[in-house]
C-alpha atoms as a PDB file:
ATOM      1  CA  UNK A   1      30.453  -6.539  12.476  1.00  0.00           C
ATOM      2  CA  UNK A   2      28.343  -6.111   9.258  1.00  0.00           C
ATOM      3  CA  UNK A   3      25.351  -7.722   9.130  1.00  0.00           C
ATOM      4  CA  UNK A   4      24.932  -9.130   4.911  1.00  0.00           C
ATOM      5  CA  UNK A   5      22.439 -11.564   5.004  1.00  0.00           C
ATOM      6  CA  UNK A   6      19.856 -13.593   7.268  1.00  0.00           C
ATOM      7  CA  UNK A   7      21.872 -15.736   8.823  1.00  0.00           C
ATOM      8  CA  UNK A   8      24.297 -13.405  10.185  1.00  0.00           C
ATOM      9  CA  UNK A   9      21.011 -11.104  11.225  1.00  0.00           C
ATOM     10  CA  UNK A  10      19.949 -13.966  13.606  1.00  0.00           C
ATOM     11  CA  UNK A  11      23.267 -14.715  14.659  1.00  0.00           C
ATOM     12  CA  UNK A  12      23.640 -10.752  15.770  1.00  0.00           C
ATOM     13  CA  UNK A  13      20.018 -11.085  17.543  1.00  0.00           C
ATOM     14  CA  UNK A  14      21.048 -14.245  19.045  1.00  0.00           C
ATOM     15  CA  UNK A  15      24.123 -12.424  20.752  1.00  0.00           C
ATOM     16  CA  UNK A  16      21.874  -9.580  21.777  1.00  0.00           C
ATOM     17  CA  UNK A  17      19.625 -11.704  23.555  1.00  0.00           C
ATOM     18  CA  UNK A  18      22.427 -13.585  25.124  1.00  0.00           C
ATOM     19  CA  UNK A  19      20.006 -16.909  25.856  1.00  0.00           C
ATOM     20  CA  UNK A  20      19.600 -19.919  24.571  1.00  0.00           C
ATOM     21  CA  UNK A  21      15.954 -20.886  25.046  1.00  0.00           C
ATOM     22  CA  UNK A  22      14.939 -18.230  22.559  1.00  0.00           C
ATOM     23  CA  UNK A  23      16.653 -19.172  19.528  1.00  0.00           C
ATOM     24  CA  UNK A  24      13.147 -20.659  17.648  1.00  0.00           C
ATOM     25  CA  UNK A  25      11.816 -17.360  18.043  1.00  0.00           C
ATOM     26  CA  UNK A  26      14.242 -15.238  16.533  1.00  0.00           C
ATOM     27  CA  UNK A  27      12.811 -15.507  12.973  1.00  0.00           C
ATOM     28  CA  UNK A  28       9.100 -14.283  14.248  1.00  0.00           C
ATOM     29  CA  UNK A  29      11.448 -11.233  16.302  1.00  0.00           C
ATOM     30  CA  UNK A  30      12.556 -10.413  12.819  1.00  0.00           C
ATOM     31  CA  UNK A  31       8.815 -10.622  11.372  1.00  0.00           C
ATOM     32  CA  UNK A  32       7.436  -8.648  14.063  1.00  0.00           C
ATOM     33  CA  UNK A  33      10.493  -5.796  13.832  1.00  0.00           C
ATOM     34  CA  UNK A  34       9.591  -6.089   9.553  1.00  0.00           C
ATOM     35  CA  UNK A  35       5.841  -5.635  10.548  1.00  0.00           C
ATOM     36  CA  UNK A  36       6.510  -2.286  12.751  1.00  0.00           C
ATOM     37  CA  UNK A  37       9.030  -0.670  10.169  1.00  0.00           C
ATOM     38  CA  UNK A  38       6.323  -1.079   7.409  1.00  0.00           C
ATOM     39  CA  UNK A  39       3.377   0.147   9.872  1.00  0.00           C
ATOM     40  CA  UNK A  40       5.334   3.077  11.344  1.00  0.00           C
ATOM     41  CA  UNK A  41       8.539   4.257   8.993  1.00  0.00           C
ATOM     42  CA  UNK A  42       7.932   6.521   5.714  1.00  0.00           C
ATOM     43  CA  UNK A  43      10.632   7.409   3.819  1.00  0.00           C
ATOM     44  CA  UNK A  44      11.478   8.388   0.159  1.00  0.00           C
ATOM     45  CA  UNK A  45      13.131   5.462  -0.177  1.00  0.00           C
ATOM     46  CA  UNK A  46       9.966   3.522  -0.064  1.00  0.00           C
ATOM     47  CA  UNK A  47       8.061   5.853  -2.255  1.00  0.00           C
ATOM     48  CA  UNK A  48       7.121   3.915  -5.538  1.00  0.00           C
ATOM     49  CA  UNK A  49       4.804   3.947  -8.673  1.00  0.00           C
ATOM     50  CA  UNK A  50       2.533   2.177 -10.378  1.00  0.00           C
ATOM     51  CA  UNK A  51       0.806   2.769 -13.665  1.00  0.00           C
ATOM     52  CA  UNK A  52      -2.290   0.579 -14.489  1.00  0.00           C
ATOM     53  CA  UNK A  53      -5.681   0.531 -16.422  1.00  0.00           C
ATOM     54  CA  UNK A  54      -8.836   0.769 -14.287  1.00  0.00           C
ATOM     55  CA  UNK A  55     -12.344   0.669 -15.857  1.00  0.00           C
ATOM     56  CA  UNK A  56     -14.286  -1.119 -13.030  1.00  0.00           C
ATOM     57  CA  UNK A  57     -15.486   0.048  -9.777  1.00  0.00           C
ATOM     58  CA  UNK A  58     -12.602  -1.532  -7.716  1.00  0.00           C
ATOM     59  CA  UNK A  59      -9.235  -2.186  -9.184  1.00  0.00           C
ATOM     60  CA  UNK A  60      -5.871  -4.169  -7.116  1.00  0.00           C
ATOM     61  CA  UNK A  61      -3.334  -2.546  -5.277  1.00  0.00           C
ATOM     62  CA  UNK A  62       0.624  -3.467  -5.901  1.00  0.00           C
ATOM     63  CA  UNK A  63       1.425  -6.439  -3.964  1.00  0.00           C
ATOM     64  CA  UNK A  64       3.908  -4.215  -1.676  1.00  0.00           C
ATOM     65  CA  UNK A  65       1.473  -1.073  -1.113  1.00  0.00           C
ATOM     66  CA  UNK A  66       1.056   0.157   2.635  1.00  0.00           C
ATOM     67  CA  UNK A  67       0.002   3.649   2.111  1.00  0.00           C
ATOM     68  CA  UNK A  68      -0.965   6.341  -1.065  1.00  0.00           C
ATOM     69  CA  UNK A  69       0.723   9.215  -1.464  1.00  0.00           C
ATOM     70  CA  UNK A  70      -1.255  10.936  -4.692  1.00  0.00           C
ATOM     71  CA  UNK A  71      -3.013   9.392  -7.618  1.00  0.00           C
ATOM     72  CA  UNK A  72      -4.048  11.252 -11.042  1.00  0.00           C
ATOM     73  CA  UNK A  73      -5.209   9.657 -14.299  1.00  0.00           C
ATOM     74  CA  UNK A  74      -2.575   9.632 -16.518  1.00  0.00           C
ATOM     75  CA  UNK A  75      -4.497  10.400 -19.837  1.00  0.00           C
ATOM     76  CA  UNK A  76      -4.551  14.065 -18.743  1.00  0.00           C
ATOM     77  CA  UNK A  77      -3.050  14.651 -14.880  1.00  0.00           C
ATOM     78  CA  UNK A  78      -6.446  14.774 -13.700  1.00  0.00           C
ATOM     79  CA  UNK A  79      -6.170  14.278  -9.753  1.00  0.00           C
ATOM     80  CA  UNK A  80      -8.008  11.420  -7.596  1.00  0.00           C
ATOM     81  CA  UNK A  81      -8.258  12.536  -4.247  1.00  0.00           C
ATOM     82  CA  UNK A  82      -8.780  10.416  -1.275  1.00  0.00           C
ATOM     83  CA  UNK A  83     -12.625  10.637   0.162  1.00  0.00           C
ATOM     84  CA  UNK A  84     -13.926   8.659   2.901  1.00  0.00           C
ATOM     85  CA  UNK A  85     -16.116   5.457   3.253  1.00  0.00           C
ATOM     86  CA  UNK A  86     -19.254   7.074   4.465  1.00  0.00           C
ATOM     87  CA  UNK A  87     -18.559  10.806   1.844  1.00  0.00           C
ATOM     88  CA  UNK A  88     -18.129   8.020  -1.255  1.00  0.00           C
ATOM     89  CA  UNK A  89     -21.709   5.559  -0.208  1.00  0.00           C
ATOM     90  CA  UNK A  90     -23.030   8.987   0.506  1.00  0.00           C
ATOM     91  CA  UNK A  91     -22.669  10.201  -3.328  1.00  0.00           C
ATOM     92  CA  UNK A  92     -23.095   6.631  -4.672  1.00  0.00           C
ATOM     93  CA  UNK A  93     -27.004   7.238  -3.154  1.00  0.00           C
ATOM     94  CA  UNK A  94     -27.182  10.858  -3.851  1.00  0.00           C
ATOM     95  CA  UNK A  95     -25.989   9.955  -7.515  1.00  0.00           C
ATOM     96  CA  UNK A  96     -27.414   6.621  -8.091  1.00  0.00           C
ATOM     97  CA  UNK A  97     -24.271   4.986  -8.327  1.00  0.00           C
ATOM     98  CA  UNK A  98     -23.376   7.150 -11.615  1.00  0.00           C
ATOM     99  CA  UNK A  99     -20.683   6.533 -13.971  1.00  0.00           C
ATOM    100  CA  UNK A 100     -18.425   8.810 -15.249  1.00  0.00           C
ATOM    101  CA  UNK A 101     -14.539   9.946 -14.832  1.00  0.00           C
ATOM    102  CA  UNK A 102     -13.201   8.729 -11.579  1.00  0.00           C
ATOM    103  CA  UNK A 103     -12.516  11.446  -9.145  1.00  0.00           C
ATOM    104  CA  UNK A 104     -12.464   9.896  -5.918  1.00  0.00           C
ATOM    105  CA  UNK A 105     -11.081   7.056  -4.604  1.00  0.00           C
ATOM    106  CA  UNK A 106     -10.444   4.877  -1.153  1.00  0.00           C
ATOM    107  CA  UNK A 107      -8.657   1.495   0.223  1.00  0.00           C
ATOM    108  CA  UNK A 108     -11.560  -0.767   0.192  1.00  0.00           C
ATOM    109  CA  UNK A 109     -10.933  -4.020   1.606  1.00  0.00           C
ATOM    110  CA  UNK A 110      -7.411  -4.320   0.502  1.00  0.00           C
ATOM    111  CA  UNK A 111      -8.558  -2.514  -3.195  1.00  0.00           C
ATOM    112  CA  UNK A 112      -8.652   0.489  -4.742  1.00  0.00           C
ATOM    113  CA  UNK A 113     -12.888   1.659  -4.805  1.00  0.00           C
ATOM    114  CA  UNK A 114     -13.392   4.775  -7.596  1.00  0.00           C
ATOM    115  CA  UNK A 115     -16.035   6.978  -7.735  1.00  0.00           C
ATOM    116  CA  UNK A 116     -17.176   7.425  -9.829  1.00  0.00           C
ATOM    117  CA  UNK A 117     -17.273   3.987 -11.677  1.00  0.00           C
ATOM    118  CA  UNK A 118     -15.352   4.487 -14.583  1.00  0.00           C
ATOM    119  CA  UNK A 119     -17.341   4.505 -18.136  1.00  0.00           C
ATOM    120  CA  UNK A 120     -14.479   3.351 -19.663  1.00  0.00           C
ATOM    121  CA  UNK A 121     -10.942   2.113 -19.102  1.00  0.00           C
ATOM    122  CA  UNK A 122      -8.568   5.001 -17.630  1.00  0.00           C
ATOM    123  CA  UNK A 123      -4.708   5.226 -16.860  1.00  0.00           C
ATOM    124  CA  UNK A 124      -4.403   5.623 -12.944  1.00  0.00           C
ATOM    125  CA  UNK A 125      -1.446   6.512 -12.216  1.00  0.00           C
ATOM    126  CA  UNK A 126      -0.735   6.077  -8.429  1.00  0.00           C
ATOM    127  CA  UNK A 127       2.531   7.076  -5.785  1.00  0.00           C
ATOM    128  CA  UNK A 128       2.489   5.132  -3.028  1.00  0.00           C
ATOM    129  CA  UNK A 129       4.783   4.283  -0.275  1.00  0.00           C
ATOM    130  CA  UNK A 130       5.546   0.307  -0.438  1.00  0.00           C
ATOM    131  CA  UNK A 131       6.751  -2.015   1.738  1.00  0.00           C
ATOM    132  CA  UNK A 132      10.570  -3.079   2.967  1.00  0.00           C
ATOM    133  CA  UNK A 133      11.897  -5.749   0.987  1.00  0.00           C
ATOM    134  CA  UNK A 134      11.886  -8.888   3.392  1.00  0.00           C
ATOM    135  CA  UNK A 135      14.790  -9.754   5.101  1.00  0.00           C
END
């Protein structure tokens, strides 16, 4: 049987499971199995892109990101590659915190951190794999 919507997903887990007492829980089973596919599966059918002007230190991520797979600046295919925490405080001190064209970036606290801090406002232009739309 073809499973087309929610409903009929629960139904099929329900009929799996065979038991009665667990039929509350079915919708977090589903959440948890959405939570492990996201964490654990990468395929180029999740791979997106997102275009978007950063000129601050930290910029947002797209609502379904889980994981970059390259980002350049658009204006001129310039590559950001991915440095650590400690490598990117380490040339913030060495530097004094210049500013400049980014050339660096990491996931800081659920944002994108640039290094250096843009003197101006750039195109980044950033492949990432997203999430799986919800059930």
């Amino acid at each position: 049987m073809p499973i087309t919507n929610y409903t009929e997903l629960q139904s099929a887990v329900a009929d799996f499971l065979n038991r009665d007492d667990l039929t509350a829980t079915i919708p977090t089973f589903i959440d948890m199995a959405e939570a492990s596919l996201n964490r654990d599966l990468r395929h180029w059918r999740n791979e997106n892109r997102a275009i978007a002007p950063v000129n601050s230190r930290y910029s947002a991520l797209p609502s379904d990101f889980v994981e970059p797979i390259r980002m350049e600046l658009a204006d001129d295919k310039t590559r950001v590659t991915l440095m650590s925490h400690y490598e990117m405080q380490q040339q913030r001190e060495v530097t004094n915190d210049k500013v400049g064209k980014p050339i660096n970036y990491n996931i800081t606290q659920g944002e994108i951190e640039l290094f250096p801090t843009p003197d101006g406002t750039y195109t980044l232009e950033m492949y990432y794999y997203g999430k799986i739309p919800e059930l």
